[in-house]
C-alpha atoms as a PDB file:
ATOM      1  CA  UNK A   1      -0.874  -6.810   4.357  1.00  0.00           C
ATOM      2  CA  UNK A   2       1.715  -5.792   7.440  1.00  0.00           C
ATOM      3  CA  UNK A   3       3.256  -2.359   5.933  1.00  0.00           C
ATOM      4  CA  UNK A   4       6.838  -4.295   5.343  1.00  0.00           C
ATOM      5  CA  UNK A   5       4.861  -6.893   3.190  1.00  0.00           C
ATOM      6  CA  UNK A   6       3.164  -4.173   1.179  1.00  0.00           C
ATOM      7  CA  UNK A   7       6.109  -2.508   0.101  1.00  0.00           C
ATOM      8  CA  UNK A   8       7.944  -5.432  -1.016  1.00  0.00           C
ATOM      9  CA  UNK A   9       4.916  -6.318  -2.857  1.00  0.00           C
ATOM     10  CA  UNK A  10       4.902  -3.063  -4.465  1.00  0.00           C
ATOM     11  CA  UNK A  11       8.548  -2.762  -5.217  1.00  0.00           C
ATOM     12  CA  UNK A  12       7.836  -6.551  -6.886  1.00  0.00           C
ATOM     13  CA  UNK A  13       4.994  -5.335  -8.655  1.00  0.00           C
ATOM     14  CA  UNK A  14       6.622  -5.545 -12.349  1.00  0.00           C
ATOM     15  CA  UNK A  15       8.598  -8.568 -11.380  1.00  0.00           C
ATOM     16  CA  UNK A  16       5.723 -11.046 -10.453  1.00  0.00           C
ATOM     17  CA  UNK A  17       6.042 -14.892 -12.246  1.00  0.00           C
ATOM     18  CA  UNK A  18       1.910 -14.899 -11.720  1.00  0.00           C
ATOM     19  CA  UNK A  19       1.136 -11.880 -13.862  1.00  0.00           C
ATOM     20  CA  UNK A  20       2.642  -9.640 -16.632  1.00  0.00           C
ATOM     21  CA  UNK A  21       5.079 -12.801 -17.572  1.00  0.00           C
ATOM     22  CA  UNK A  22       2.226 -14.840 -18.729  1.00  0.00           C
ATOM     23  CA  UNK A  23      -0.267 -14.733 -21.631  1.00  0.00           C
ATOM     24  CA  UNK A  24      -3.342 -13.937 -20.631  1.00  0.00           C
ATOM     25  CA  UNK A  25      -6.047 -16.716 -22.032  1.00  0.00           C
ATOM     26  CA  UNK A  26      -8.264 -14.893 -24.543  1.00  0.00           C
ATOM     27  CA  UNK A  27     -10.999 -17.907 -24.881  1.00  0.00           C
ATOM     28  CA  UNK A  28     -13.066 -17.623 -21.420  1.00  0.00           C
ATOM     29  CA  UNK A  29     -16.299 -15.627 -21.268  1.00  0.00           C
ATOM     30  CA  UNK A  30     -17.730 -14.091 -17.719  1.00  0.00           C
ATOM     31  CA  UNK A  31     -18.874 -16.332 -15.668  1.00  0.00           C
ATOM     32  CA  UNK A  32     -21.923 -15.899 -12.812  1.00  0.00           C
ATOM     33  CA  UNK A  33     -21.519 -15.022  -9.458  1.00  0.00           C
ATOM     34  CA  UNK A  34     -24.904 -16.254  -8.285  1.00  0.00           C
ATOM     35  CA  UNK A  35     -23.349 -19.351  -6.081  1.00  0.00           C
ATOM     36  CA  UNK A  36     -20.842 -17.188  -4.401  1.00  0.00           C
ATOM     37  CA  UNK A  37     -23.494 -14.618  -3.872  1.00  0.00           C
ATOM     38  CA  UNK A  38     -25.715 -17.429  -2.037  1.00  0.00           C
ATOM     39  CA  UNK A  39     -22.942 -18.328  -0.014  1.00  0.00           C
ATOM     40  CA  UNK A  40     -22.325 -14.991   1.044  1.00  0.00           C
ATOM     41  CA  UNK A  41     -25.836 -14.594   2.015  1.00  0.00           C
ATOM     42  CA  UNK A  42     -26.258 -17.538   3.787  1.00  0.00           C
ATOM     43  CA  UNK A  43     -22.885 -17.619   5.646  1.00  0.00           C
ATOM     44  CA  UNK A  44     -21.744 -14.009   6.275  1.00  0.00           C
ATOM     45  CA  UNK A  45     -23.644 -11.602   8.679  1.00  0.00           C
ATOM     46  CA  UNK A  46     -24.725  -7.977   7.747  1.00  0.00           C
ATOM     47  CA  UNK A  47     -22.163  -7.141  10.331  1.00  0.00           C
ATOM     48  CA  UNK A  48     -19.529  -8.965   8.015  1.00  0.00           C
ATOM     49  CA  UNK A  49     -19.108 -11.921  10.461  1.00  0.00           C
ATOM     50  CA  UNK A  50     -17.986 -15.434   8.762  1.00  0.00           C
ATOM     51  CA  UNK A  51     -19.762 -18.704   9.395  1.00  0.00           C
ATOM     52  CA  UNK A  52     -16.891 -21.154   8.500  1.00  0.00           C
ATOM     53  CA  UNK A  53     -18.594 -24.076   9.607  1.00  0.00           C
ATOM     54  CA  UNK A  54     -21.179 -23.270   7.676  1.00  0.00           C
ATOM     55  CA  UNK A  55     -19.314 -23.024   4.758  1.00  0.00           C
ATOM     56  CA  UNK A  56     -17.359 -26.357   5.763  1.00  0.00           C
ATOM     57  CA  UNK A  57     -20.652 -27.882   5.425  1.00  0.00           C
ATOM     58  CA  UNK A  58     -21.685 -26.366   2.131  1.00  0.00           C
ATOM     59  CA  UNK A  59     -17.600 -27.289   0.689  1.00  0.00           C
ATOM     60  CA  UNK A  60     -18.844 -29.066  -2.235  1.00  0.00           C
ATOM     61  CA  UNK A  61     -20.645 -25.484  -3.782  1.00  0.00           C
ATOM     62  CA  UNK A  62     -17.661 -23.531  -2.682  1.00  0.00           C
ATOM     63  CA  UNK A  63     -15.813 -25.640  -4.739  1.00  0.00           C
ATOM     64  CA  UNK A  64     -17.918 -25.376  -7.563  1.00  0.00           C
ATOM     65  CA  UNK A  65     -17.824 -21.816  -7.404  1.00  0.00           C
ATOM     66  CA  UNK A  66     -14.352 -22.030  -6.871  1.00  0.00           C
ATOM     67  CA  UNK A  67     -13.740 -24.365 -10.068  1.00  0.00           C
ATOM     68  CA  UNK A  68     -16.009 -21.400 -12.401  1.00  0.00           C
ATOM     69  CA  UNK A  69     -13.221 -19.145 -11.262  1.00  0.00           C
ATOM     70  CA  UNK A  70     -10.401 -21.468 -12.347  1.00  0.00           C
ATOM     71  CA  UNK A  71     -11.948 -22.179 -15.567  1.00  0.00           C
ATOM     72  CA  UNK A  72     -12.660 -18.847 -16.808  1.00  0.00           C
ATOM     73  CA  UNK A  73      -9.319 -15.999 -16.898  1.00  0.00           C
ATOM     74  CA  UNK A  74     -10.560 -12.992 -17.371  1.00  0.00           C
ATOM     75  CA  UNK A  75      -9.231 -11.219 -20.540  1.00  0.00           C
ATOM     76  CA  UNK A  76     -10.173  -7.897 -22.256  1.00  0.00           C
ATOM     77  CA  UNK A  77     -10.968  -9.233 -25.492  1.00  0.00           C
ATOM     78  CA  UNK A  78     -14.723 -10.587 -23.954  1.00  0.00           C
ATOM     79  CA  UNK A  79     -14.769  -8.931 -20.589  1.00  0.00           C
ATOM     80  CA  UNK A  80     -15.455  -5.318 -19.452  1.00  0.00           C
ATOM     81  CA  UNK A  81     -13.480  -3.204 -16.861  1.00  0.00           C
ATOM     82  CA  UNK A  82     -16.436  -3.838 -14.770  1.00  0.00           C
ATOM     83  CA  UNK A  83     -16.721  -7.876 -15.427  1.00  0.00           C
ATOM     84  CA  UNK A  84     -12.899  -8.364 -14.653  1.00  0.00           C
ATOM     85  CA  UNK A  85     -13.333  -5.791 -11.567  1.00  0.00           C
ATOM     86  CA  UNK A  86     -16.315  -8.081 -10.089  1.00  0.00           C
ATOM     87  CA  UNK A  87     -14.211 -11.109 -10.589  1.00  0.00           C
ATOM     88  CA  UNK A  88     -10.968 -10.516  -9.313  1.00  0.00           C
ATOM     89  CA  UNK A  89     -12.203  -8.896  -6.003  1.00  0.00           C
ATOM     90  CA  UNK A  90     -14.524 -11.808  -5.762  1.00  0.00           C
ATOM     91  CA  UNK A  91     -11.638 -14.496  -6.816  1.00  0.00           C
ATOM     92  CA  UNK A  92      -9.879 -12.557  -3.886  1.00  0.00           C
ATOM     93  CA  UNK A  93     -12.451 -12.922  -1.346  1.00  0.00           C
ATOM     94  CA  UNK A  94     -13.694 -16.527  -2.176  1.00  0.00           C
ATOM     95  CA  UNK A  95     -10.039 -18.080  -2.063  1.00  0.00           C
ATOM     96  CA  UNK A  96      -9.503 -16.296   1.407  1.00  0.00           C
ATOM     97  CA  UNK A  97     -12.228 -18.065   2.749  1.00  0.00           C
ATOM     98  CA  UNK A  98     -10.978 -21.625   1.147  1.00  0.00           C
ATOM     99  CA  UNK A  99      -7.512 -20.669   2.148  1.00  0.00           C
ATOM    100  CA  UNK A 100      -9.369 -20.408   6.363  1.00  0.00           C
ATOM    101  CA  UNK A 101     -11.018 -23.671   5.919  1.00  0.00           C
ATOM    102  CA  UNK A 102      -8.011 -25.564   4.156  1.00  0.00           C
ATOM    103  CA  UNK A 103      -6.441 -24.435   7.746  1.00  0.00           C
ATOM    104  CA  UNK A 104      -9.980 -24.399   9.917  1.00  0.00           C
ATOM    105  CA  UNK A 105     -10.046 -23.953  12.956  1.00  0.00           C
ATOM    106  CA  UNK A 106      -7.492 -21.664  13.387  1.00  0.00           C
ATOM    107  CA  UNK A 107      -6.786 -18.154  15.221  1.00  0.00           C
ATOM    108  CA  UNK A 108      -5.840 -16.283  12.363  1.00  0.00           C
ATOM    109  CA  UNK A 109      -4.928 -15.937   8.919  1.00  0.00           C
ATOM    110  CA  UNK A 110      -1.294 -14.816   9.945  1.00  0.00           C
ATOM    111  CA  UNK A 111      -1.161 -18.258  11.435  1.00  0.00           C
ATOM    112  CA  UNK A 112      -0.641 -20.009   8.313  1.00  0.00           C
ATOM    113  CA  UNK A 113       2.338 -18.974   6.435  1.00  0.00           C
ATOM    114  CA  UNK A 114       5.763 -19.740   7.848  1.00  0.00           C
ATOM    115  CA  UNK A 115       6.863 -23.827   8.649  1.00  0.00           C
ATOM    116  CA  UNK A 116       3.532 -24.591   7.397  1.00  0.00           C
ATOM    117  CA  UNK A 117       3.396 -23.467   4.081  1.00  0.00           C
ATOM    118  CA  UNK A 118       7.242 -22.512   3.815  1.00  0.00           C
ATOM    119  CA  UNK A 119       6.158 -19.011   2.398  1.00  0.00           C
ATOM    120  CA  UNK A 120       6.528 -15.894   4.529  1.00  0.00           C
ATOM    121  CA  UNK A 121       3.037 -14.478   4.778  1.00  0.00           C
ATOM    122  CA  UNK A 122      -0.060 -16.190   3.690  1.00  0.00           C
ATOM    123  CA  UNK A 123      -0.480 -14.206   1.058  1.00  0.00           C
ATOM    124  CA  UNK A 124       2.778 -15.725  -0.739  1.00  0.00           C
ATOM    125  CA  UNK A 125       0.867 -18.730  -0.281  1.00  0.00           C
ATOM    126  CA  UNK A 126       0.679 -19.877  -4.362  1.00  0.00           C
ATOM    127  CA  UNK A 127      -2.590 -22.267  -4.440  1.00  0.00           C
ATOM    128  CA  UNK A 128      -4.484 -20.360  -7.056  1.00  0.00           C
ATOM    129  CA  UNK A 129      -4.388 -21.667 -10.421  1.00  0.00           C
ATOM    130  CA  UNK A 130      -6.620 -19.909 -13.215  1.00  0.00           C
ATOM    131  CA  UNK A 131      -6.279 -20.990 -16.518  1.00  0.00           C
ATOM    132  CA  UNK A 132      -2.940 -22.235 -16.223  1.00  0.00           C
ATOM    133  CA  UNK A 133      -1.487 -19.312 -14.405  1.00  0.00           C
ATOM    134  CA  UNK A 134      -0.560 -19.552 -10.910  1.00  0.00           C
ATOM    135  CA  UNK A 135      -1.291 -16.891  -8.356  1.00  0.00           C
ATOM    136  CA  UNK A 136      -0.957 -16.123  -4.523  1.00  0.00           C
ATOM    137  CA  UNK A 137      -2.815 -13.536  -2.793  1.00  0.00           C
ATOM    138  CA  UNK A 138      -0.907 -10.850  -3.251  1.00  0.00           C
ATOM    139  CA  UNK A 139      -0.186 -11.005  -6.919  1.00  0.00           C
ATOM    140  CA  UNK A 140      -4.453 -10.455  -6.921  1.00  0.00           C
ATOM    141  CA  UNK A 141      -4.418  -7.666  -4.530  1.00  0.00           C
ATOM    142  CA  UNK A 142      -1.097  -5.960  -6.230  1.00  0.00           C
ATOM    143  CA  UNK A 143      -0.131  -6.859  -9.367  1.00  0.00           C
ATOM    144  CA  UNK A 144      -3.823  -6.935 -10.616  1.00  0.00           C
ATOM    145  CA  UNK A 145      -6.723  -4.703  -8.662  1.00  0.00           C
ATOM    146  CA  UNK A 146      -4.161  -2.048  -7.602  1.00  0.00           C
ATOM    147  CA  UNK A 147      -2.031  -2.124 -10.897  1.00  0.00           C
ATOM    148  CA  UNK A 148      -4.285  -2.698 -13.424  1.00  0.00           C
ATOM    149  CA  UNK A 149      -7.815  -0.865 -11.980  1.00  0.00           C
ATOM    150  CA  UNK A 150      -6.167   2.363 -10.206  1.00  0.00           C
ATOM    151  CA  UNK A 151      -9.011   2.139  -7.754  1.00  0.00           C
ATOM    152  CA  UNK A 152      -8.654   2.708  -4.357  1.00  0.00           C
ATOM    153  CA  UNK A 153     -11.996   1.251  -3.403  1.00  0.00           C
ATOM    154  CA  UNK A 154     -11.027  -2.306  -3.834  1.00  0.00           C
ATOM    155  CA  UNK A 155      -9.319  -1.517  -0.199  1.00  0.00           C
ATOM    156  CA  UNK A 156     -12.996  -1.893   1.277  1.00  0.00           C
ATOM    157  CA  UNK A 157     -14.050  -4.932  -1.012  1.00  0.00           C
ATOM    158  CA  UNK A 158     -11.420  -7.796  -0.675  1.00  0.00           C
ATOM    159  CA  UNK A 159     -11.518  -9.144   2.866  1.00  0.00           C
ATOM    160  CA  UNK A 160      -8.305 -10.722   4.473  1.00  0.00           C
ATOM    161  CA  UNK A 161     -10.022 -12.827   7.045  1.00  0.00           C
ATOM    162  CA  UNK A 162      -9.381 -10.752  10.359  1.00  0.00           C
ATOM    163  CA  UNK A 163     -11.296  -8.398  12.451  1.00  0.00           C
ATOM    164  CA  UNK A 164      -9.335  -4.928  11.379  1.00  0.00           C
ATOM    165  CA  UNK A 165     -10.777  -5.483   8.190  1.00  0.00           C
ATOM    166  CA  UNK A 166     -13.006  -4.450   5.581  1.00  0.00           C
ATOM    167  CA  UNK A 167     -15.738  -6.601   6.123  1.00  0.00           C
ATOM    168  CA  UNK A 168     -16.878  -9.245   4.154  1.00  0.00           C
ATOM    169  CA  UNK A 169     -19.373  -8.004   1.873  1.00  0.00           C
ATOM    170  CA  UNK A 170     -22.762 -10.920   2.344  1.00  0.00           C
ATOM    171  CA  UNK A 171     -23.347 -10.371  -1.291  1.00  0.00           C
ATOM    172  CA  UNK A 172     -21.118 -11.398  -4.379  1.00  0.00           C
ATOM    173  CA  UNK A 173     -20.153  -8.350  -6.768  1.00  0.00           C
ATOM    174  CA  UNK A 174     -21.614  -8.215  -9.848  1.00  0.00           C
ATOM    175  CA  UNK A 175     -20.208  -5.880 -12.927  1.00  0.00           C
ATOM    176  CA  UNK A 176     -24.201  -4.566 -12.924  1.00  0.00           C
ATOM    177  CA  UNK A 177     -23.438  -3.343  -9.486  1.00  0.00           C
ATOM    178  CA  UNK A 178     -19.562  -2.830  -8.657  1.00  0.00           C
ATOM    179  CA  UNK A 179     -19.258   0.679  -8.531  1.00  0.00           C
ATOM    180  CA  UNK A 180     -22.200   1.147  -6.615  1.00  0.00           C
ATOM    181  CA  UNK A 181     -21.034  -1.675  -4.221  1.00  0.00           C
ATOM    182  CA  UNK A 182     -17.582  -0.067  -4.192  1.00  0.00           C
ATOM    183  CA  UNK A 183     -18.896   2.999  -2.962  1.00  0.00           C
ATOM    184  CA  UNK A 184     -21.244   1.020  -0.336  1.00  0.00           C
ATOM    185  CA  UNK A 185     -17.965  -0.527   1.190  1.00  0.00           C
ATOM    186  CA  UNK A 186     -16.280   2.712   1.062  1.00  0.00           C
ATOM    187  CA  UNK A 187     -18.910   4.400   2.876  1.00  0.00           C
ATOM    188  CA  UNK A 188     -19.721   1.689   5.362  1.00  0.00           C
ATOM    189  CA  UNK A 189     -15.967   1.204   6.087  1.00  0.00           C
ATOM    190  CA  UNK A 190     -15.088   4.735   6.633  1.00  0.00           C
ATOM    191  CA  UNK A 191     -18.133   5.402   9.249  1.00  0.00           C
ATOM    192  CA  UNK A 192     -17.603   2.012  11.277  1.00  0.00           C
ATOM    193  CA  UNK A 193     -16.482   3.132  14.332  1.00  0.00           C
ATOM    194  CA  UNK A 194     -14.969  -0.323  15.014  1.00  0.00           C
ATOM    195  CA  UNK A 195     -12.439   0.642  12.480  1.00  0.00           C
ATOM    196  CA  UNK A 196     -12.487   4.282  12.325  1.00  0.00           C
ATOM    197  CA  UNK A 197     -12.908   6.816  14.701  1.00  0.00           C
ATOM    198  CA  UNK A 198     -14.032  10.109  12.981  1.00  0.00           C
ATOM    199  CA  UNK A 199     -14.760  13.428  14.704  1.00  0.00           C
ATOM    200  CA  UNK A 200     -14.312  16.745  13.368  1.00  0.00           C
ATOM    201  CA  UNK A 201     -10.722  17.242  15.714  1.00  0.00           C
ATOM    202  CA  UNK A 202      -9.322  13.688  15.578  1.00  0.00           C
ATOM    203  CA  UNK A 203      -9.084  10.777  13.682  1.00  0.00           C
ATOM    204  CA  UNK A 204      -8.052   7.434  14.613  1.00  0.00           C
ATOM    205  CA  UNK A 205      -7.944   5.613  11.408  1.00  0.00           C
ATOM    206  CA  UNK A 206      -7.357   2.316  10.242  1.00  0.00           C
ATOM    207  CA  UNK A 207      -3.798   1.681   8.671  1.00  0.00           C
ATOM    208  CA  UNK A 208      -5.276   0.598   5.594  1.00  0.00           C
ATOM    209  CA  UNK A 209      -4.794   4.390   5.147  1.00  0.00           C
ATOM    210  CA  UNK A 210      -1.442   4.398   5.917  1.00  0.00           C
ATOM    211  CA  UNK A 211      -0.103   0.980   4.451  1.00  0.00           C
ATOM    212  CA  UNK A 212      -2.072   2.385   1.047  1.00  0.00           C
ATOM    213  CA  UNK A 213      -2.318   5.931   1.244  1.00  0.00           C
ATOM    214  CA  UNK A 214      -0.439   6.353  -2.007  1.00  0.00           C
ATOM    215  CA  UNK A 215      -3.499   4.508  -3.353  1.00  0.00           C
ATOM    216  CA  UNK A 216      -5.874   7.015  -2.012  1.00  0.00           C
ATOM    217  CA  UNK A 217      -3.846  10.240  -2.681  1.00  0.00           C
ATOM    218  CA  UNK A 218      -2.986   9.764  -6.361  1.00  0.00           C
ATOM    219  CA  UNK A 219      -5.854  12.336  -7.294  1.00  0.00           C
ATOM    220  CA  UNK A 220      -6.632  13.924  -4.286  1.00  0.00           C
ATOM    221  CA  UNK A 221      -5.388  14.741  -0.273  1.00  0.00           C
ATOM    222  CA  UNK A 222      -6.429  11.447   2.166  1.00  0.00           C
ATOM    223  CA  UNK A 223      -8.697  14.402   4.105  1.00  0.00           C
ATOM    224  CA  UNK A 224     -10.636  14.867   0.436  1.00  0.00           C
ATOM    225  CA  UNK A 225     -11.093  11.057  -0.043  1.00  0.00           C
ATOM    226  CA  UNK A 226     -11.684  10.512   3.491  1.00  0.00           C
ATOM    227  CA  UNK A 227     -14.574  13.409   3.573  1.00  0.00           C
ATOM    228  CA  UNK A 228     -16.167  11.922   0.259  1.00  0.00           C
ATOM    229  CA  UNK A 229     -17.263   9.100   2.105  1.00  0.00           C
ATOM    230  CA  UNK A 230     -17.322  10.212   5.567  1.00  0.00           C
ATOM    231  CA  UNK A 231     -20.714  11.495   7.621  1.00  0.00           C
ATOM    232  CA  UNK A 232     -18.131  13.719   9.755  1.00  0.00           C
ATOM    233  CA  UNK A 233     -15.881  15.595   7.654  1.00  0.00           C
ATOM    234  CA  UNK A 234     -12.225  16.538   8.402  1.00  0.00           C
ATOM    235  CA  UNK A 235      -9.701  19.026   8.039  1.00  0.00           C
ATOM    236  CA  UNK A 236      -5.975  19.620   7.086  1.00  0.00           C
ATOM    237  CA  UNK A 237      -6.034  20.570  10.860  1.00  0.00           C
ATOM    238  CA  UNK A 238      -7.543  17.500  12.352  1.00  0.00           C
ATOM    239  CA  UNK A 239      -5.098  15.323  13.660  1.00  0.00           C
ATOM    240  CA  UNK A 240      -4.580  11.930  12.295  1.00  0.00           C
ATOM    241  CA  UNK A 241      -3.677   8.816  14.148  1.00  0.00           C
ATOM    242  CA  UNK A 242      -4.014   5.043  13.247  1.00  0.00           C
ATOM    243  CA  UNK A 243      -5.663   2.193  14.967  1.00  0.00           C
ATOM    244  CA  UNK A 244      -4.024  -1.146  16.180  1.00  0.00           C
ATOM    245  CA  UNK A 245      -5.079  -3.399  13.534  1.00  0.00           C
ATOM    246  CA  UNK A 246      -6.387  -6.470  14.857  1.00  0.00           C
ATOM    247  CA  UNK A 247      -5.413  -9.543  13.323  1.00  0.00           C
ATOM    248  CA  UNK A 248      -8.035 -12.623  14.558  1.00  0.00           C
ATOM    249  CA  UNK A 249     -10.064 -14.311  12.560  1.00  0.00           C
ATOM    250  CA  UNK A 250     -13.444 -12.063  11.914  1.00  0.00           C
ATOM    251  CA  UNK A 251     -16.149 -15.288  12.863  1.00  0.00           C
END
């Protein structure tokens, strides 16, 4: 997520061993979401802040939840756009939170790469195994929800564990419900004012905008998708500035 690591990520998009060089399993069917979403509800705050020791406690159902995701690759011979969209931003969100406890207590999810796991960022961190394909954080975030989707929305969905973030949403997603959801995060991230800072003659944004703003620009200026979502609109004159983005864990 630090600007350097995005653009390596994106220059390795075509090139990742957890993606496009495997076959994608065409036997699993969608799975449910309705443990994840009772976890969520029970352990994260409106507010987006993360009981982990809660969740320590209730391990065994996050692991249950966790082995539906392993079981079941999504595929578009039996899954919608919607059904794969749900999952992978969920698969994102629920292994972040078993990557913190693997690692609980800590300060912060930048904490755990390095001499611990060898790797250079936690999200090179390959612990994710679906199906017999191996992924790491980043092949979830890059090589599949920004490569294969094209939506810039997923920015306010997958949470990386810190306090700059997007925050954890206390519900799962649900293909029923994604693009309404999407458009909830979008709208509730944009007008936090711990994150943004939105008046009509400045904007302090978060970098998300500027680590991603090729993301958010493909069909459209960042001041248009900014004032989509945004209760105080912008201009092309309205000067733009980004936020210190703060890494600690968000509990």
């Amino acid at each position: 997520m630090k600007i350097i690591h995005v653009i390596l990520a994106s220059l390795a998009l075509f090139l990742s061993p957890g993606c496009s060089s495997q076959k994608i399993p065409n036997d699993s069917k969608p799975i449910n979401h309705e443990l994840w979403d009772a976890l969520l509800k029970k352990h994260v705050s409106a507010d987006g802040h993360v009981n982990y020791t809660g969740f320590k406690k209730d391990l065994s159902q996050l692991n249950t939840y966790l082995d539906l995701l392993r079981k079941g690759h999504p595929n578009q011979e039996n899954w919608s756009r919607e059904q794969r969209l749900a999952y992978w931003i969920n698969a994102y969100n629920a292994f972040t939170v078993d990557l913190i406890l693997r690692n609980y207590p800590c300060k912060s999810i930048k904490d755990l790469g390095g001499a611990i796991y060898k790797v250079n960022t936690p999200w090179d961190i390959r612990f994710i195994t679906i199906q017999g394909i191996t992924y790491d954080l980043n092949n979830i975030e890059h090589d599949i929800l920004r490569k294969e989707f094209n939506e810039p929305r997923i920015h306010f969905a997958i949470n990386c564990a810190s306090v700059s973030c997007p925050v954890l949403r206390n519900e799962a997603y649900t293909a029923e419900k994604v693009n309404a959801q999407l458009d909830s995060a979008a709208k509730g991230f944009i007008n936090d004012p711990t994150r943004n800072k939105i008046t009509s003659s400045s904007a302090e944004l978060s970098k998300i905008f500027t680590w991603f703003k090729g993301d958010f620009t493909k069909k459209e200026s960042l001041v248009s998708f900014i004032n989509r979502y945004s209760n105080t609109k912008i201009s092309d004159k309205t000067q733009i500035n980004y936020l210190d983005y703060n890494w600690l864990l968000n509990e």
